[in-house]
C-alpha atoms as a PDB file:
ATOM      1  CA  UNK A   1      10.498   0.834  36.062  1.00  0.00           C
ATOM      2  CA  UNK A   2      11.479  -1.546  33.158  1.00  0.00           C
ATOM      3  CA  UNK A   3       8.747  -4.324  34.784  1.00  0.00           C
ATOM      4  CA  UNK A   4       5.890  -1.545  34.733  1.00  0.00           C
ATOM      5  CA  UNK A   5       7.170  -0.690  31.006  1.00  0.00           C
ATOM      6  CA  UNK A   6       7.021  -4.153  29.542  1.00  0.00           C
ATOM      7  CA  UNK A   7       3.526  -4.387  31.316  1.00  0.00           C
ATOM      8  CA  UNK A   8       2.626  -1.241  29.880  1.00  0.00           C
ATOM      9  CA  UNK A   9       3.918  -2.370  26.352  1.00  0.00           C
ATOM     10  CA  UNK A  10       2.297  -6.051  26.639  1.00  0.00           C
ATOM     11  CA  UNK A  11      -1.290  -4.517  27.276  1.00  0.00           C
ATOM     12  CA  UNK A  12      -0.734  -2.001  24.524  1.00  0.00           C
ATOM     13  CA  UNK A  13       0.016  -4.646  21.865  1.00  0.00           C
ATOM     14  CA  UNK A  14      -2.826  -6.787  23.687  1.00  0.00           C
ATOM     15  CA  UNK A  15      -5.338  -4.529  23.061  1.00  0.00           C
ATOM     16  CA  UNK A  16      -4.128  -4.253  19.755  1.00  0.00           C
ATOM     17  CA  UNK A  17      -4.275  -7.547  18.172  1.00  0.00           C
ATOM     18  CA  UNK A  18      -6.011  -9.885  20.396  1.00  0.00           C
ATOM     19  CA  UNK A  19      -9.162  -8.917  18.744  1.00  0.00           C
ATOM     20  CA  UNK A  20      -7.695 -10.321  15.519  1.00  0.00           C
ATOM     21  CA  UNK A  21      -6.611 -13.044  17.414  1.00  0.00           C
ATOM     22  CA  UNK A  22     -10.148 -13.865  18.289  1.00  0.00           C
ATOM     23  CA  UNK A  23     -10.848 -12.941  14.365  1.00  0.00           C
ATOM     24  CA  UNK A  24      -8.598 -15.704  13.536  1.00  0.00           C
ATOM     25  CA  UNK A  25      -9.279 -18.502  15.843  1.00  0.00           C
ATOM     26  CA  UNK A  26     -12.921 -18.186  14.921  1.00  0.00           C
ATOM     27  CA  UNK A  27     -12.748 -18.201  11.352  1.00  0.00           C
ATOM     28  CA  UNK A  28     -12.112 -22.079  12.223  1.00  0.00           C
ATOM     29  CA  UNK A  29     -14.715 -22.311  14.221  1.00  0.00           C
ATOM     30  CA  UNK A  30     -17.546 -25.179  13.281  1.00  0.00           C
ATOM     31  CA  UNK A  31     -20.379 -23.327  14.231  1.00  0.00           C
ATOM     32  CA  UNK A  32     -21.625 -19.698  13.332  1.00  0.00           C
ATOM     33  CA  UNK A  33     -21.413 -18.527  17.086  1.00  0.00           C
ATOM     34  CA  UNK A  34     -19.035 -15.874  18.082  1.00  0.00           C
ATOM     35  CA  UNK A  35     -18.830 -16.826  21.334  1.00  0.00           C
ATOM     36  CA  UNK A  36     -18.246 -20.595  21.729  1.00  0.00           C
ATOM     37  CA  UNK A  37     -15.641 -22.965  19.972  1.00  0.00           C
ATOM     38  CA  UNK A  38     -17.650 -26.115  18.450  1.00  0.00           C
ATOM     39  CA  UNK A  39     -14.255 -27.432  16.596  1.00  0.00           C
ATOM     40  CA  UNK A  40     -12.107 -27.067  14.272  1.00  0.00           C
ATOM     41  CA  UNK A  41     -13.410 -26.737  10.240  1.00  0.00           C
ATOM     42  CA  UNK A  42     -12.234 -25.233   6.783  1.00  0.00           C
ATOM     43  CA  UNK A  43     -15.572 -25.301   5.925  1.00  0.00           C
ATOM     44  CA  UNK A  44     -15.503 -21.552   5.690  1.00  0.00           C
ATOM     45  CA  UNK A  45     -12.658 -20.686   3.815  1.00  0.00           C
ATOM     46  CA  UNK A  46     -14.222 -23.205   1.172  1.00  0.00           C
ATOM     47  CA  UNK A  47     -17.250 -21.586   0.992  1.00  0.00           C
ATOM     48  CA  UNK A  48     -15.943 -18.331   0.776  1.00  0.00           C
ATOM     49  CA  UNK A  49     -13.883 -19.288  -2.380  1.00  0.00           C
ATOM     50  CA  UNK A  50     -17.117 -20.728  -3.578  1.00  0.00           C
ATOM     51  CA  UNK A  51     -19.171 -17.233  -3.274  1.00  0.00           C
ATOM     52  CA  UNK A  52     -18.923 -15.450  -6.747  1.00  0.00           C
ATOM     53  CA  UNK A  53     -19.290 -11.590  -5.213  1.00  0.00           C
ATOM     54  CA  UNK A  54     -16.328 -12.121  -3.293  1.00  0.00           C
ATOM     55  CA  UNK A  55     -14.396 -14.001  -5.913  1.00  0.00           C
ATOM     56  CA  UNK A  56     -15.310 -11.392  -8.286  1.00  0.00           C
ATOM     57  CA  UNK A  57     -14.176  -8.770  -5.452  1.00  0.00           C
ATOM     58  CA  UNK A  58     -10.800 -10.459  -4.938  1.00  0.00           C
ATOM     59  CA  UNK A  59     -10.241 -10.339  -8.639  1.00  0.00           C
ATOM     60  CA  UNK A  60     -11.342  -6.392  -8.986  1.00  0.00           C
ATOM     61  CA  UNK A  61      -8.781  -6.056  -5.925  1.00  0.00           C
ATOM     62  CA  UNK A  62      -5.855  -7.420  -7.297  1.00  0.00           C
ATOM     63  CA  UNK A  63      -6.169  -6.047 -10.656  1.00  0.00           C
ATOM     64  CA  UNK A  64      -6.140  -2.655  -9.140  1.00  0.00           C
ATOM     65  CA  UNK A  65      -3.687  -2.867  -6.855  1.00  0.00           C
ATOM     66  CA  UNK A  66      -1.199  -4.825  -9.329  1.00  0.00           C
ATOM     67  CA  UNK A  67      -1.634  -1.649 -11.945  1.00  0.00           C
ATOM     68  CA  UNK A  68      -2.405   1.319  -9.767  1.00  0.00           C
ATOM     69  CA  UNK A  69       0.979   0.191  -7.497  1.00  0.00           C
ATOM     70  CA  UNK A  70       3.030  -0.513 -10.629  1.00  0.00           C
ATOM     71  CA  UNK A  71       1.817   2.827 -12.164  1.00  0.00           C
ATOM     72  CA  UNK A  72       2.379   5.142  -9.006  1.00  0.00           C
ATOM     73  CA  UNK A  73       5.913   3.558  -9.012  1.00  0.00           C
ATOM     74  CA  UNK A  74       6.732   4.480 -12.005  1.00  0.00           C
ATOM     75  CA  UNK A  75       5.405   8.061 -11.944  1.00  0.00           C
ATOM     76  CA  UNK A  76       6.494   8.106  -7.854  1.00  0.00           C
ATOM     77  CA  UNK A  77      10.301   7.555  -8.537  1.00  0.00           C
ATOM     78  CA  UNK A  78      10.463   9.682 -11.715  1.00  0.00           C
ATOM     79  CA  UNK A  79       8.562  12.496  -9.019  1.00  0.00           C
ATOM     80  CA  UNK A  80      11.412  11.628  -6.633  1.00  0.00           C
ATOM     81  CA  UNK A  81      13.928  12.188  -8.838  1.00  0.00           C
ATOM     82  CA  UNK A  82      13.095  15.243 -10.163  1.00  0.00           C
ATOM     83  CA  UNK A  83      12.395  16.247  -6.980  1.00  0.00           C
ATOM     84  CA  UNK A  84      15.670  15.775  -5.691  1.00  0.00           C
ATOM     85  CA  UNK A  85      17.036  17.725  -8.693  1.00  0.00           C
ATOM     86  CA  UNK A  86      15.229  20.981  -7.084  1.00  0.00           C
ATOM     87  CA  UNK A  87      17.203  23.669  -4.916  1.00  0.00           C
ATOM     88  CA  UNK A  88      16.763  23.325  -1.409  1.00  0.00           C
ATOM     89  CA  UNK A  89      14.297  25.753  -1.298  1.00  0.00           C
ATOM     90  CA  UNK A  90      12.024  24.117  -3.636  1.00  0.00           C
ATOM     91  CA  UNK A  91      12.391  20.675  -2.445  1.00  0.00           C
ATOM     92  CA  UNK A  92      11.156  21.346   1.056  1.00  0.00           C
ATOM     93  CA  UNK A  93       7.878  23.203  -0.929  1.00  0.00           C
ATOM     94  CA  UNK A  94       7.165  20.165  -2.760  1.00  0.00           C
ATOM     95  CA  UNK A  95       8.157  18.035  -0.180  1.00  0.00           C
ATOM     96  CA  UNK A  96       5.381  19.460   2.146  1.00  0.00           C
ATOM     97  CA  UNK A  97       3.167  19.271  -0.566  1.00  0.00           C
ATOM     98  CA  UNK A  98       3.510  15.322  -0.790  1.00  0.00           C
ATOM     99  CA  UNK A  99       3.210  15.393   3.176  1.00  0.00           C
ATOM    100  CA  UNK A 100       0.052  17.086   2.936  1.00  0.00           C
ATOM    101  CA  UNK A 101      -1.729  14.262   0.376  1.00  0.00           C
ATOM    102  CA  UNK A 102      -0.540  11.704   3.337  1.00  0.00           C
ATOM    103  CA  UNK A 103      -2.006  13.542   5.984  1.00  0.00           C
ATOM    104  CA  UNK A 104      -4.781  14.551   4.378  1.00  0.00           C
ATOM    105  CA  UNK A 105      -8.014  12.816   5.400  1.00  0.00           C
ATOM    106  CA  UNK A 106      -9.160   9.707   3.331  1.00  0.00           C
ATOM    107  CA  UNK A 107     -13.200  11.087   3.657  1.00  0.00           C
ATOM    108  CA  UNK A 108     -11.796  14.243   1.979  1.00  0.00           C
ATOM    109  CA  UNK A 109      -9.837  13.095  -1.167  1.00  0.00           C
ATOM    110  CA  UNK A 110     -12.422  10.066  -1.966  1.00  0.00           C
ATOM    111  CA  UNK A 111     -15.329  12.868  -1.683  1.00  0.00           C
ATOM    112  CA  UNK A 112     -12.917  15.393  -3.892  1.00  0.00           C
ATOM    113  CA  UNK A 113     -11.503  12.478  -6.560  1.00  0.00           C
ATOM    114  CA  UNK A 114     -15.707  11.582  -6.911  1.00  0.00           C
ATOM    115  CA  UNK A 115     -17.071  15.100  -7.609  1.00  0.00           C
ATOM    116  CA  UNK A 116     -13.649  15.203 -10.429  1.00  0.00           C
ATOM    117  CA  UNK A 117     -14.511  12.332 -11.792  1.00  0.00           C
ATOM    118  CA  UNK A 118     -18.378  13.241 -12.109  1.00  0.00           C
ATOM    119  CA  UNK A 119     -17.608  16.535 -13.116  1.00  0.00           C
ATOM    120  CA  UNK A 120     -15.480  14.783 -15.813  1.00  0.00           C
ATOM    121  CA  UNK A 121     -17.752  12.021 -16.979  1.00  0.00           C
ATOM    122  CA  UNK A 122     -20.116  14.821 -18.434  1.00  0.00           C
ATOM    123  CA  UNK A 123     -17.860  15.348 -21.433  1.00  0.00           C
ATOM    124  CA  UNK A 124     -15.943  12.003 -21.333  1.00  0.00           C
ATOM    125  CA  UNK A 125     -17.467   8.708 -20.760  1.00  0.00           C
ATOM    126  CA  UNK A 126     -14.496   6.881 -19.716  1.00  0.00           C
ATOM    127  CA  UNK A 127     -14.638   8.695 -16.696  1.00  0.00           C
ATOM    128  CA  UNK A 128     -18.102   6.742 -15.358  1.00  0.00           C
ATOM    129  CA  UNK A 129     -17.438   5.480 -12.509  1.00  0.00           C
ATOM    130  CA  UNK A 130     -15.805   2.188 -12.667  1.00  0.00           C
ATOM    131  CA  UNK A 131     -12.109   0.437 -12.920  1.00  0.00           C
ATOM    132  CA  UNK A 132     -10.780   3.713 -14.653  1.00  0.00           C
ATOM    133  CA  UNK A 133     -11.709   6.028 -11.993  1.00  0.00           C
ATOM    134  CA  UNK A 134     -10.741   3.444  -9.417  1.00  0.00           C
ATOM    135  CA  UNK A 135      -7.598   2.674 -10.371  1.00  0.00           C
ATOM    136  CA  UNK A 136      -6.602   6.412 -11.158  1.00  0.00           C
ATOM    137  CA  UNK A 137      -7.716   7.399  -7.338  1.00  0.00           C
ATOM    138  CA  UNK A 138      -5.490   4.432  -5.928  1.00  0.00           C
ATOM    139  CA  UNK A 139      -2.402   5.504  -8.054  1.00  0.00           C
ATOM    140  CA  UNK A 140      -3.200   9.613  -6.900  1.00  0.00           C
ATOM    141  CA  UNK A 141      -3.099   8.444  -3.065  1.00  0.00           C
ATOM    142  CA  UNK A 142       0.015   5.931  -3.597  1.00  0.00           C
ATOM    143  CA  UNK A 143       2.404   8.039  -5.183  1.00  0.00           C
ATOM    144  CA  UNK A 144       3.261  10.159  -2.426  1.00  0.00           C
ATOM    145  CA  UNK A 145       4.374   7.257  -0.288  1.00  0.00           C
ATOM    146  CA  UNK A 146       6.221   5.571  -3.268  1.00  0.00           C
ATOM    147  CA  UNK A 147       8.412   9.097  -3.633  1.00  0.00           C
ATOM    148  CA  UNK A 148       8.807   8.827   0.378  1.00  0.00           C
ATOM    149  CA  UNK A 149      10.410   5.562   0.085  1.00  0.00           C
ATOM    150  CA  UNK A 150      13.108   6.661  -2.990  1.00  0.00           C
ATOM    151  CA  UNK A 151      14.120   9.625  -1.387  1.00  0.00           C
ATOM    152  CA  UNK A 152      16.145   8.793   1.631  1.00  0.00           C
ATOM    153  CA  UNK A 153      17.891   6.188  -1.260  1.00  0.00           C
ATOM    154  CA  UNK A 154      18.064   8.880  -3.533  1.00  0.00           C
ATOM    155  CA  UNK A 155      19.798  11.256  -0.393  1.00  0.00           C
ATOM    156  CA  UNK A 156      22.246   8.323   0.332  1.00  0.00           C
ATOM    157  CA  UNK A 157      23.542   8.208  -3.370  1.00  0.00           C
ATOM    158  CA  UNK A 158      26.978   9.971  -4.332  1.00  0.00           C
ATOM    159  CA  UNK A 159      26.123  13.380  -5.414  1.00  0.00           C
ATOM    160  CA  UNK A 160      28.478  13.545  -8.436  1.00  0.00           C
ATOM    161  CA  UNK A 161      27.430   9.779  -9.330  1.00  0.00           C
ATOM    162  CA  UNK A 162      24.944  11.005 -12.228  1.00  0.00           C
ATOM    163  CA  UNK A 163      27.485  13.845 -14.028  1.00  0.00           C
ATOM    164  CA  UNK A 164      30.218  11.368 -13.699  1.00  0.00           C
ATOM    165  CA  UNK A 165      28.408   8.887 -15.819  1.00  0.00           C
ATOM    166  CA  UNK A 166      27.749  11.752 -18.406  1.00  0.00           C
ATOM    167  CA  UNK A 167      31.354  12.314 -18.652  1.00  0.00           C
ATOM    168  CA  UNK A 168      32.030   8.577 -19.060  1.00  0.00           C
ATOM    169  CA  UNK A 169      29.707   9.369 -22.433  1.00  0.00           C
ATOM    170  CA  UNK A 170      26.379   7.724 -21.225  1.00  0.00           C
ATOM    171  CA  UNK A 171      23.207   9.778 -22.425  1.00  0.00           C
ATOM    172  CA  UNK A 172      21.142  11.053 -19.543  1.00  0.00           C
ATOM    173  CA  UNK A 173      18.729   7.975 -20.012  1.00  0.00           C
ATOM    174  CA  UNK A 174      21.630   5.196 -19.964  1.00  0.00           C
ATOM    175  CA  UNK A 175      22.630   7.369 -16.743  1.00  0.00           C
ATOM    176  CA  UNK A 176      19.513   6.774 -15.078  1.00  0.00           C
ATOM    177  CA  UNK A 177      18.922   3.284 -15.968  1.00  0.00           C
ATOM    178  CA  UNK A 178      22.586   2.120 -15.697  1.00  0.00           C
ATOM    179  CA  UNK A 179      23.716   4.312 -12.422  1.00  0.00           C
ATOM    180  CA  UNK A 180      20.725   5.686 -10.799  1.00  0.00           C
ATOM    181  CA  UNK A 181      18.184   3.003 -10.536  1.00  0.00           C
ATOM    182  CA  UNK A 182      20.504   0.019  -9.425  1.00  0.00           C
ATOM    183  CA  UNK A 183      21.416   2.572  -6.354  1.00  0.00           C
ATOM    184  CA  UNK A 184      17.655   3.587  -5.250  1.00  0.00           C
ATOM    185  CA  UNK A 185      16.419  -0.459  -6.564  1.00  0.00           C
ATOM    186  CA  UNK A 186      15.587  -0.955  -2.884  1.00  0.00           C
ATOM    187  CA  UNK A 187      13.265   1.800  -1.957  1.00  0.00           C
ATOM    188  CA  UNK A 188      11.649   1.597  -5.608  1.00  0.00           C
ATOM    189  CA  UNK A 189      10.484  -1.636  -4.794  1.00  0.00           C
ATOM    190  CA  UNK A 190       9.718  -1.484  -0.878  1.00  0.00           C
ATOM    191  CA  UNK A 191       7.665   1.834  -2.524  1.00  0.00           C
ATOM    192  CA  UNK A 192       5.526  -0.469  -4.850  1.00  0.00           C
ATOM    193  CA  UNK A 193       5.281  -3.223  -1.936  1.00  0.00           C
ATOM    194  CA  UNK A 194       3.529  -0.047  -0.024  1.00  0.00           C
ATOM    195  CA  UNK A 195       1.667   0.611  -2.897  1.00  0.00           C
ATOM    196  CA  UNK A 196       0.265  -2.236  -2.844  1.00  0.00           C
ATOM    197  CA  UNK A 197      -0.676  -3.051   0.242  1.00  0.00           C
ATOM    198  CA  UNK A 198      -2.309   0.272   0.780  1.00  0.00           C
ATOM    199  CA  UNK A 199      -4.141  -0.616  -2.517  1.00  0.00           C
ATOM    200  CA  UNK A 200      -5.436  -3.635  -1.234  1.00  0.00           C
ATOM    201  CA  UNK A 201      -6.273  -2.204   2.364  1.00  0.00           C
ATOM    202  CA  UNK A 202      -8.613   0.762   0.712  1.00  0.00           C
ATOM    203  CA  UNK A 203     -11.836   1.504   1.829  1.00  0.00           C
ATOM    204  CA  UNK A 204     -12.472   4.842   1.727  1.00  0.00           C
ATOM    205  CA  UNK A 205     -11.917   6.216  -1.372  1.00  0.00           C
ATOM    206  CA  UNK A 206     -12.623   2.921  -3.045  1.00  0.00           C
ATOM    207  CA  UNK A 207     -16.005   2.848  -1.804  1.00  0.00           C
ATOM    208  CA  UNK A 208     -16.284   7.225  -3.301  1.00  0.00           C
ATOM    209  CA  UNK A 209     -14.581   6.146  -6.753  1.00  0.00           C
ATOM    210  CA  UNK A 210     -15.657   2.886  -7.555  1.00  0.00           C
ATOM    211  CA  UNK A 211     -18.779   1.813  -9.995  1.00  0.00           C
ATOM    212  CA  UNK A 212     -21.501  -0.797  -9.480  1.00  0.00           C
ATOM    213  CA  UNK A 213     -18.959  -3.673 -10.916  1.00  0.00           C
ATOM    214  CA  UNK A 214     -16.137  -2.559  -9.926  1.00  0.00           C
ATOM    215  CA  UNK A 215     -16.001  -3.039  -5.978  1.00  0.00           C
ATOM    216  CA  UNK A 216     -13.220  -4.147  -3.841  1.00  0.00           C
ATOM    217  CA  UNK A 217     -12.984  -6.793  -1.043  1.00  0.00           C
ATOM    218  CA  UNK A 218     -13.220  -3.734   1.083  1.00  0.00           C
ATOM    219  CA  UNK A 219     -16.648  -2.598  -0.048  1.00  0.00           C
ATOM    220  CA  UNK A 220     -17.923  -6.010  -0.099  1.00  0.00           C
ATOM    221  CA  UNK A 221     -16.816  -6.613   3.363  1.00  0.00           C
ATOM    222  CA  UNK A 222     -18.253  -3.665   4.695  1.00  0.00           C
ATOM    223  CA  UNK A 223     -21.739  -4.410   2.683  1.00  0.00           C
ATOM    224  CA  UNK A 224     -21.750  -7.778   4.540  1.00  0.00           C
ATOM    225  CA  UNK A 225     -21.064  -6.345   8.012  1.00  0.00           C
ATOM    226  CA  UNK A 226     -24.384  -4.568   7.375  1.00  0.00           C
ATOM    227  CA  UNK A 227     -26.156  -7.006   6.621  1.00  0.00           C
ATOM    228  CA  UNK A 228     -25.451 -10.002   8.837  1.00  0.00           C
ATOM    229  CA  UNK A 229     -22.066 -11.420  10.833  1.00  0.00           C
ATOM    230  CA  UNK A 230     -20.850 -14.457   8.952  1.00  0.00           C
ATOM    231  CA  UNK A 231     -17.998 -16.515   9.273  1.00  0.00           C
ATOM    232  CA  UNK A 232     -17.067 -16.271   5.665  1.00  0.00           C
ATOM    233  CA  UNK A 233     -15.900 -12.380   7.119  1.00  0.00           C
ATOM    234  CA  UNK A 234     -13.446 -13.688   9.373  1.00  0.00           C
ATOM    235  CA  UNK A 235     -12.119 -16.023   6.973  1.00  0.00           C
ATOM    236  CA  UNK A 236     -11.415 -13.138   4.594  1.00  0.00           C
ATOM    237  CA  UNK A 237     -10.851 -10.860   6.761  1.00  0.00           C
ATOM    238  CA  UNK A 238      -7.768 -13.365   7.953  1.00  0.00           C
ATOM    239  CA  UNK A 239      -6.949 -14.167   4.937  1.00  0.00           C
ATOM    240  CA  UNK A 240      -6.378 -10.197   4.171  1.00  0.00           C
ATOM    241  CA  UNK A 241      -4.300  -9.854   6.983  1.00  0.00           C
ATOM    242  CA  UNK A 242      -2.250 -12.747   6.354  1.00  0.00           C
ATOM    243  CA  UNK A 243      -1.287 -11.229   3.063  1.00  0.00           C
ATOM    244  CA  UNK A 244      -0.673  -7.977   4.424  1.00  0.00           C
ATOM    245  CA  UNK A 245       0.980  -8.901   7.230  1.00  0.00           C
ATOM    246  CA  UNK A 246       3.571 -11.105   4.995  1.00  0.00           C
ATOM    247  CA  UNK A 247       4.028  -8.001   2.339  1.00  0.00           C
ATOM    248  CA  UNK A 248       5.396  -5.966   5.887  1.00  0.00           C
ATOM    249  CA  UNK A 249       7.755  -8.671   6.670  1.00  0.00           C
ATOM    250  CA  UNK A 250       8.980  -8.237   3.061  1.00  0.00           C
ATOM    251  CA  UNK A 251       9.551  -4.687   3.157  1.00  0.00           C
ATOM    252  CA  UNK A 252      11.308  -4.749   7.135  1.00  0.00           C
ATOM    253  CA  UNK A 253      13.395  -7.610   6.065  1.00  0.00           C
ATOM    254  CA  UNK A 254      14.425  -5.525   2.559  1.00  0.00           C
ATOM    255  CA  UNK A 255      14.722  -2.186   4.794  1.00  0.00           C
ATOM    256  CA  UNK A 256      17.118  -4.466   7.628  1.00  0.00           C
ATOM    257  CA  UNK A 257      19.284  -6.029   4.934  1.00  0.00           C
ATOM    258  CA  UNK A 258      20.074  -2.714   3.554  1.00  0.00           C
ATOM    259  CA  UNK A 259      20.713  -1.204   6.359  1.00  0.00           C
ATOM    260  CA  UNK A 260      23.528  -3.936   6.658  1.00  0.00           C
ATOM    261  CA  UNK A 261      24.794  -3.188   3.612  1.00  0.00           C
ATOM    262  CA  UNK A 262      25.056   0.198   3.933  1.00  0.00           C
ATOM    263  CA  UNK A 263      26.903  -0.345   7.478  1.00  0.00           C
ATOM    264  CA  UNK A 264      29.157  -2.893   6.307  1.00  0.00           C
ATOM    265  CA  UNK A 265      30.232  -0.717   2.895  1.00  0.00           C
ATOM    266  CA  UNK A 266      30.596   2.290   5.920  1.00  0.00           C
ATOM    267  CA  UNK A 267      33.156   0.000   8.131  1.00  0.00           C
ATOM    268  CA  UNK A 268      34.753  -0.912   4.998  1.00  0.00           C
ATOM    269  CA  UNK A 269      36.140   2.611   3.855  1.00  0.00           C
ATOM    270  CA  UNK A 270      37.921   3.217   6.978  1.00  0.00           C
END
């Protein structure tokens, strides 16, 4: 049973990523052939950081995911907070409210967030489409999994932590910044790590709520697909999941040496 389960597993996680393994191998390849290894080459990794669209893509990409994840963490952990200030009742409301943005359907808030911001742009021009309404839609769909990350830290904290720092004559904004936010540090920053990546990963809405100078690696990758199959895709398209690949490690290896913290300050008070 155990032999047919690691079988079943293996082809699972087969089918999975040996297409990027094929991806990867091939962005090395010499030649522009899919098919058959010529040799080994960096030829187009150069060239890619050569090609101005996609340089001027990388920098739109970064610039949005740096301030829409920074913003939604901000705005996501003050949510979580007051969130966890709620009665029970109200909590669970607003908690299934923030479910429902996750599980929502990317097709459905890039197609709403567009018709806002066009609705908008009648009586305000900074609401053209462009880095504004880009960076607004990636910090509405990032928020909701920047509060899911600080709850469970805010759930773990002492519940009397905050009104004991009020009697020890802190103001409620030393009590935040002084007690709260060293105790929920982790998941405020595995939250913007999410942010982030998610950020970079967007298609979807990017491609509903970006303008014509404003578009992502995404968008330019999927304009290129249309067009023709080049190796420069495969290079950035490895590159990409290089970078988001090492982001994950960051956030596992943050959640795991928590978790050991919290286990060894849990053997430690018996």
């Amino acid at each position: 049973m155990k032999t047919a389960a690691r079988i079943y597993t293996s082809l699972i996680f087969a089918f999975l990523y040996l297409p990027i393994l094929v991806l990867i191998i091939f962005s090395f390849n010499s030649t522009k052939t899919r098919t058959v290894w010529n040799g080994f080459t960096f030829d187009w990794y150069i060239r890619l950081f050569h090609d101005g669209i996609i340089i001027t893509a990388l920098r739109n990409t970064l610039i949005v995911a740096v301030v829409s994840s920074v913003i939604a963490t901000v705005i996501g952990t003050i949510g979580a907070v007051g969130i966890d200030s709620l009665n029970l009742k109200m909590k669970k409301v607003v908690m299934q409210l923030t479910n429902l943005s996750i599980v929502n359907p990317e097709i459905v808030t890039g197609v709403a967030m567009m018709l806002m911001f066009v609705f908008l742009a009648r009586y305000i021009a900074a609401f053209q489409l462009g880095y504004i309404t880009l960076i607004l839609a990636h910090i509405t769909f990032c928020i909701p999994y920047v509060i899911l990350s600080v709850m469970p830290k805010l759930r773990q904290m002492e519940k009397y932590t905050y009104e004991a720092a009020l009697d020890l004559y802190c103001n409620p904004l030393q009590a935040f910044f002084r007690v709260i936010l060293p105790e929920i540090m982790p998941g405020v920053i595995t939250g913007m790590i999410i942010a982030f990546t998610l950020s970079i990963d967007d298609f979807v809405i990017s491609y509903f709520t970006s303008g014509p100078t404003s578009y992502t690696l995404p968008i330019v990758i999927y304009s290129m697909t249309r067009k023709r199959v080049s190796p420069e895709i495969n290079a950035l398209s490895t590159l990409l999941f290089v970078t988001v690949l090492a982001l994950l490690l960051i956030v596992n290896l943050r959640q795991s040496r928590d978790l050991k913290k919290t286990a060894g300050k849990g053997g430690g008070s018996f």
